[in-house]
Protein backbone atom coordinates (compact mmCIF):
# COMPACT_ATOMS: atom_id res chain seq x y z
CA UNK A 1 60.49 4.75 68.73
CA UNK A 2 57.62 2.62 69.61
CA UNK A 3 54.49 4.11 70.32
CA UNK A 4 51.86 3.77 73.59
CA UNK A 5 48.44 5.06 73.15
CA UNK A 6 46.12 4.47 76.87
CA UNK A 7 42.98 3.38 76.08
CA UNK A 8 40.27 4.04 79.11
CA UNK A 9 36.59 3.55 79.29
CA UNK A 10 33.42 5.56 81.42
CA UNK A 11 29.94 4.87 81.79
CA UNK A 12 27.05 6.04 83.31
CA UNK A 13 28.72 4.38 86.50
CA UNK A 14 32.06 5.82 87.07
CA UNK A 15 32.41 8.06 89.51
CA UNK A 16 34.41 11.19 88.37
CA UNK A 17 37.01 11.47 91.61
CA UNK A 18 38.08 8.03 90.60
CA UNK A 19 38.38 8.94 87.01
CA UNK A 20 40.32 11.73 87.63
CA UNK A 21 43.20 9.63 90.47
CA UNK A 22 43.22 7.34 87.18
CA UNK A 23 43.83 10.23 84.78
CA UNK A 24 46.71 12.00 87.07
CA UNK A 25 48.25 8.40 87.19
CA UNK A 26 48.75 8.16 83.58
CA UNK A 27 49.86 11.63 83.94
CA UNK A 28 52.61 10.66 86.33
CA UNK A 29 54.05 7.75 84.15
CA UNK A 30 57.87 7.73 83.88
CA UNK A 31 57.27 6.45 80.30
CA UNK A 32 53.90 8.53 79.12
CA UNK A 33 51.75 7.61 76.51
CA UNK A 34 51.74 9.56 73.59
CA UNK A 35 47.71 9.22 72.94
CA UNK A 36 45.21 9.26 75.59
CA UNK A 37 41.57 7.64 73.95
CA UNK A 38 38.55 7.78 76.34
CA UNK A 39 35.53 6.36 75.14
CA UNK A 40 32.36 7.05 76.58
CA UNK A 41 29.88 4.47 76.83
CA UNK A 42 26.53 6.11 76.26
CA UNK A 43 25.04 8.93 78.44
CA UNK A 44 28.03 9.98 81.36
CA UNK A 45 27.43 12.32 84.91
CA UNK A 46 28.56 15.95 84.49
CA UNK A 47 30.93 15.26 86.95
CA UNK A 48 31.92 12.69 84.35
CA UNK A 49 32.12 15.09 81.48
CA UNK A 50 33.93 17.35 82.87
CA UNK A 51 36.97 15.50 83.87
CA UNK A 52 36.92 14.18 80.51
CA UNK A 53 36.55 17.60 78.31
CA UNK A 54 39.46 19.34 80.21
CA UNK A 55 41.77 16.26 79.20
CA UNK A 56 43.95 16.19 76.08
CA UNK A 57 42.66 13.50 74.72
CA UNK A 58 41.07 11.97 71.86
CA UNK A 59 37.10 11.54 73.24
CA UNK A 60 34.69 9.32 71.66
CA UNK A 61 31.42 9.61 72.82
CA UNK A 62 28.59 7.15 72.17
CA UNK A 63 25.12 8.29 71.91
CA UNK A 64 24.20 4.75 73.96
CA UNK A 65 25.73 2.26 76.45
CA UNK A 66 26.82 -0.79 74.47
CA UNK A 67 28.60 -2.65 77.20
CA UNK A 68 32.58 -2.92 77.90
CA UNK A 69 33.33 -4.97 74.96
CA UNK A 70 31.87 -3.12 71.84
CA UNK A 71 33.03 0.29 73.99
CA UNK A 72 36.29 -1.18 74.05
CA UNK A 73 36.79 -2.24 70.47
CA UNK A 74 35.30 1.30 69.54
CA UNK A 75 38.39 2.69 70.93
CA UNK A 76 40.83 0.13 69.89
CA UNK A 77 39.22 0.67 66.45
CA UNK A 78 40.87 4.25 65.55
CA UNK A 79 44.33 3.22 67.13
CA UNK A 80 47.60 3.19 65.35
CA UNK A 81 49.89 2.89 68.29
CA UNK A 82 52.22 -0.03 68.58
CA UNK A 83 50.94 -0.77 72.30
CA UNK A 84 47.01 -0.08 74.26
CA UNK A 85 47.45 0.76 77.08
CA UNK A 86 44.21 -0.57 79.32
CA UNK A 87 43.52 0.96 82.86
CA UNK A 88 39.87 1.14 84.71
CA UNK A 89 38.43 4.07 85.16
CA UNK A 90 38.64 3.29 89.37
CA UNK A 91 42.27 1.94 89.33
CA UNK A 92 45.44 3.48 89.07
CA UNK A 93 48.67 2.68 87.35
CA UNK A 94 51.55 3.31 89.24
CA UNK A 95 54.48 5.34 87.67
CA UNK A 96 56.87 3.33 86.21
CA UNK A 97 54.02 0.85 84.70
CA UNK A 98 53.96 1.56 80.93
CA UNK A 99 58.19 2.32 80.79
CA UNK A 100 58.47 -1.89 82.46
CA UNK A 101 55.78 -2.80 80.15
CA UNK A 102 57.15 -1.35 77.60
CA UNK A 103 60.59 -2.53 78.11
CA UNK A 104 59.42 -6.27 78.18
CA UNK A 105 57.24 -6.14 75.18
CA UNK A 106 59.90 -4.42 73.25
CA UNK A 107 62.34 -7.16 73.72
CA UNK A 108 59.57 -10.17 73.59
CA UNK A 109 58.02 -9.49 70.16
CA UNK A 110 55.78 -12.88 70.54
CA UNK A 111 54.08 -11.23 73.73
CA UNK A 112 50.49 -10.26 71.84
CA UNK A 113 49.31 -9.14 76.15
CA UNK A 114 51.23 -8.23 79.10
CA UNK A 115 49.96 -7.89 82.68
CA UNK A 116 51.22 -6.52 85.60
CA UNK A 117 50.18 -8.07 89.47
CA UNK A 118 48.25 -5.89 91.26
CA UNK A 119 47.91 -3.86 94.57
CA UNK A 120 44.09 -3.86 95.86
CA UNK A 121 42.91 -0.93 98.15
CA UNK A 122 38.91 -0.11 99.22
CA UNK A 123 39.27 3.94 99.12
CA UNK A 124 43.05 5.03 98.64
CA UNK A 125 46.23 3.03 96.65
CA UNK A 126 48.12 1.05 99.39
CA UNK A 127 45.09 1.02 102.28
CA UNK A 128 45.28 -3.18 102.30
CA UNK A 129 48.63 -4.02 101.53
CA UNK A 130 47.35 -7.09 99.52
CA UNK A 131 48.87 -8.18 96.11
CA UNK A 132 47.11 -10.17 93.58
CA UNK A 133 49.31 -12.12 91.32
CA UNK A 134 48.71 -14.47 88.57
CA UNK A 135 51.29 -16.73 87.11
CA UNK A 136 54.45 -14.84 84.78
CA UNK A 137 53.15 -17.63 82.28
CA UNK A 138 49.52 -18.25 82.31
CA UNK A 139 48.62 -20.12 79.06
CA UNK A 140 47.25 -23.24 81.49
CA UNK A 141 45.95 -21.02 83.82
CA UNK A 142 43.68 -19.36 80.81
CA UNK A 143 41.89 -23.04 80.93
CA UNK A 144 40.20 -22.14 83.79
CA UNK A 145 41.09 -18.24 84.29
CA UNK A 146 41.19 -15.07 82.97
CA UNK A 147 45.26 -14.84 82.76
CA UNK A 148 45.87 -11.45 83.16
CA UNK A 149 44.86 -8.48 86.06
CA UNK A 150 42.67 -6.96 83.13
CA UNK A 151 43.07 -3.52 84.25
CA UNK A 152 47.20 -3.90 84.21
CA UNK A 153 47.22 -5.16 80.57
CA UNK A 154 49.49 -3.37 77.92
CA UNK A 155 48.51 -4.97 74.37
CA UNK A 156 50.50 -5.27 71.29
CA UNK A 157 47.89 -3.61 68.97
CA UNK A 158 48.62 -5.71 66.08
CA UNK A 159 48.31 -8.68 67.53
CA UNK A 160 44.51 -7.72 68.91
CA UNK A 161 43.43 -6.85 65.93
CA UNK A 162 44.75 -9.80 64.19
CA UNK A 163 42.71 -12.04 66.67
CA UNK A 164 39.45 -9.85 65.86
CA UNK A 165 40.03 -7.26 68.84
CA UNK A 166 37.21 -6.97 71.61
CA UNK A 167 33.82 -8.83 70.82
CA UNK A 168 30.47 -8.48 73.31
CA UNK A 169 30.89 -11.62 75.56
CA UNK A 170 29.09 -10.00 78.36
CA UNK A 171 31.41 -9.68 81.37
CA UNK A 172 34.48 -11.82 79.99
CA UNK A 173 35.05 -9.23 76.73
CA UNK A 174 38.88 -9.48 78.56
CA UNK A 175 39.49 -13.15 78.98
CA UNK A 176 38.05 -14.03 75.54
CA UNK A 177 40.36 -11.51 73.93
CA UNK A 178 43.35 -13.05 75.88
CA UNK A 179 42.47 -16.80 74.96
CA UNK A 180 42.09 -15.89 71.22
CA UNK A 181 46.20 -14.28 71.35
CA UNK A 182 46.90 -17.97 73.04
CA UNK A 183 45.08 -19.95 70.25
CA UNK A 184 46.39 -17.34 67.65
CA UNK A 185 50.22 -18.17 68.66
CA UNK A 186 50.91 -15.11 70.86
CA UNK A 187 52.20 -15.03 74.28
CA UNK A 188 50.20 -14.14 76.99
CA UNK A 189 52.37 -12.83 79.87
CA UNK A 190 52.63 -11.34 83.30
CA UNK A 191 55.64 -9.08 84.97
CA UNK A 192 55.18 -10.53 88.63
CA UNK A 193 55.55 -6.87 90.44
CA UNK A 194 52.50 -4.90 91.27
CA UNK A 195 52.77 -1.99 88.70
CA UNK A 196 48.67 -1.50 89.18
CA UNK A 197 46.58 0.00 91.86
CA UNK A 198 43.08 -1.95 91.57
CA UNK A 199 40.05 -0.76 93.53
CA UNK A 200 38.60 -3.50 95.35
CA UNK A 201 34.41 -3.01 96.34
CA UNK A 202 31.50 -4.81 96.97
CA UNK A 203 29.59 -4.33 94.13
CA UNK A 204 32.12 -6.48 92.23
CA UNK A 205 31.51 -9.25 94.36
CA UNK A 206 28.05 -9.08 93.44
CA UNK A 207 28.64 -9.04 90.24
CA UNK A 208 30.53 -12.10 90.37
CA UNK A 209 26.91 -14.04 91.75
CA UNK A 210 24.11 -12.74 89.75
CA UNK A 211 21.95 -14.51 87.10
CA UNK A 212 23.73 -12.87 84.06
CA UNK A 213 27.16 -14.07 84.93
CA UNK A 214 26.12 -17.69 85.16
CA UNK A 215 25.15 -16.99 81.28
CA UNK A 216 28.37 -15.25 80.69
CA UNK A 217 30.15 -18.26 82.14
CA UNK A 218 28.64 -20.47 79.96
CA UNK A 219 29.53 -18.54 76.79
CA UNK A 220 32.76 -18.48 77.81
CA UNK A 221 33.20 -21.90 78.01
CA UNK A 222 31.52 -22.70 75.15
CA UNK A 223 34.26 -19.91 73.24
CA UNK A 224 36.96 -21.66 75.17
CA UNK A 225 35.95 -25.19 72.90
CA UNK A 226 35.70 -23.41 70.12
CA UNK A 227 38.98 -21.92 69.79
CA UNK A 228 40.62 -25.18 70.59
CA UNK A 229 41.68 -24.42 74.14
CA UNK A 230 39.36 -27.22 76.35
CA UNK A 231 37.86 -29.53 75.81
CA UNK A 232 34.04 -30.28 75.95
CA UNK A 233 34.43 -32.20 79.08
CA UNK A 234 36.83 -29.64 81.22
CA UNK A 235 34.52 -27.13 79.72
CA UNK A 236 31.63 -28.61 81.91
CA UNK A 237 34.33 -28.93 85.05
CA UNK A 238 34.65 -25.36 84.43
CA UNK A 239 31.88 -24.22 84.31
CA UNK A 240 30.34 -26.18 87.39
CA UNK A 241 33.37 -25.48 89.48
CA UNK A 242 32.98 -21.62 88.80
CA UNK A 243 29.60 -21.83 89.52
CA UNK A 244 30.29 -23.12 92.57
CA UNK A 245 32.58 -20.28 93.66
CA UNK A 246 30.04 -17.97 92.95
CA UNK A 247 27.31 -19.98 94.83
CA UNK A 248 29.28 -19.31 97.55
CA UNK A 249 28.15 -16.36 100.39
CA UNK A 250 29.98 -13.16 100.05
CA UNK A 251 31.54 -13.67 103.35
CA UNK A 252 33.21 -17.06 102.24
CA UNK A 253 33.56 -16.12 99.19
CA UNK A 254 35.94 -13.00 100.15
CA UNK A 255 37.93 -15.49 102.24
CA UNK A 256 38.18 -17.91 98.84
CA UNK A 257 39.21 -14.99 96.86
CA UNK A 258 41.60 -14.20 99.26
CA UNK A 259 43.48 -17.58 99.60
CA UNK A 260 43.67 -18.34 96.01
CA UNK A 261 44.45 -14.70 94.83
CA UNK A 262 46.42 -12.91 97.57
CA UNK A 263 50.35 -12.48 98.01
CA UNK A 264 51.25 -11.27 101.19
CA UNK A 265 54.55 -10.32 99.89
């Protein structure tokens, strides 16, 4: 029988209703886990702490924040599991999410990341109605793109860890892990239904338009040449092109976001 262990993060950020509607939906799966990991990324609320001590889990605390990535790979360090599970502390994975996942990878053995599309909402799951979904096969997407709804992902353990797991690329620890599978030979895949609740809220727009994540973007880019992905040139399209998005007001930007990313179905 293969083996799921879900893998979830907290900070000094996450608010501990949210982390709690994400714990009761990995609760709920048709298909649970058999290992819950949280990690905690440095100094957490009491709120915070709470939800976490009364879980059956495996908790590893540490003593400082060291950003998502090195958090990440701290947990993904003491797993055996055949599949990691990833979901956000604010999101929510709807019920039959792992058993699909599951199911797929099970039956692709090449598949090294599997996504799921995604159903936004602002306070409660289903409140917008809108889907994000990125393409089933996303290897020339990952030129430009993260290719997978991060906080949908199901990993095949062995091939992260093969690739080097999570490394500290500030803000794109996801997308560089997924473009390492693709230049490492794995599969990179999506199942097209929305299998993920993801919490949609300002404060990740601005995130997407400060000073660090022009930075970021460049480092990715620059990791995108080196593992044989793009080339210099389309690196620099990249990178100019996303800058541009982000350069754009949060009003048009939301509108941008919302042409390229939404299905109304």
């Amino acid at each position: 029988m293969a083996t799921i262990t879900a893998l979830v993060t907290v900070y000094h950020g996450t608010d501990a209703d949210d982390l709690q509607r994400a714990l009761d939906s990995l609760a709920a799966q048709t298909r649970p886990a058999d290992e819950l990991v949280i990690v905690a990324d440095g100094p957490v609320s009491e709120g915070v702490r709470k939800v976490v001590e009364k879980q059956d889990a495996r908790v590893i605390w540490l003593p400082e924040n060291v950003g998502a990535g090195p958090a990440s790979q701290a947990g993904l360090a003491t797993i055996d599991a055949d599949y990691t599970a990833r979901l956000d502390s604010d999101d929510a994975a709807k019920p039959e999410r792992f058993a699909r996942q599951l199911e797929y990878l099970e039956a692709h053995p090449q598949c090294g990341a599997l996504g799921t599309a995604v159903e936004e909402f602002r306070d409660t799951p289903g409140d917008t109605g809108k889907v994000r979904a990125l393409p089933e096969n996303p290897h020339a997407y990952a030129k430009m793109n993260s290719p997978v709804n991060n906080p949908s992902v199901m990993l095949r353990t062995r091939a992260v860890n093969e690739v080097g797991g999570y490394v500290d690329v500030h803000f794109m620890e996801d997308y560089d892990l997924y473009a390492r599978l693709i230049a490492g030979g794995w599969q990179v895949r999506n199942l097209p239904e929305p299998l993920t609740d993801f919490q949609v809220t300002d404060a990740q727009f601005a995130r997407r338009t400060g000073r660090e994540m022009l930075a970021a973007e460049a480092q990715m880019q620059r990791n995108l040449v080196s593992y044989g992905l793009v080339s210099r040139p389309r690196a620099a399209f990249n990178l100019a092109a996303r800058t541009a998005y982000r350069a754009l007001p949060a009003g048009l930007l939301r509108r941008v976001y919302a042409a390229l990313f939404h299905d109304a179905g």
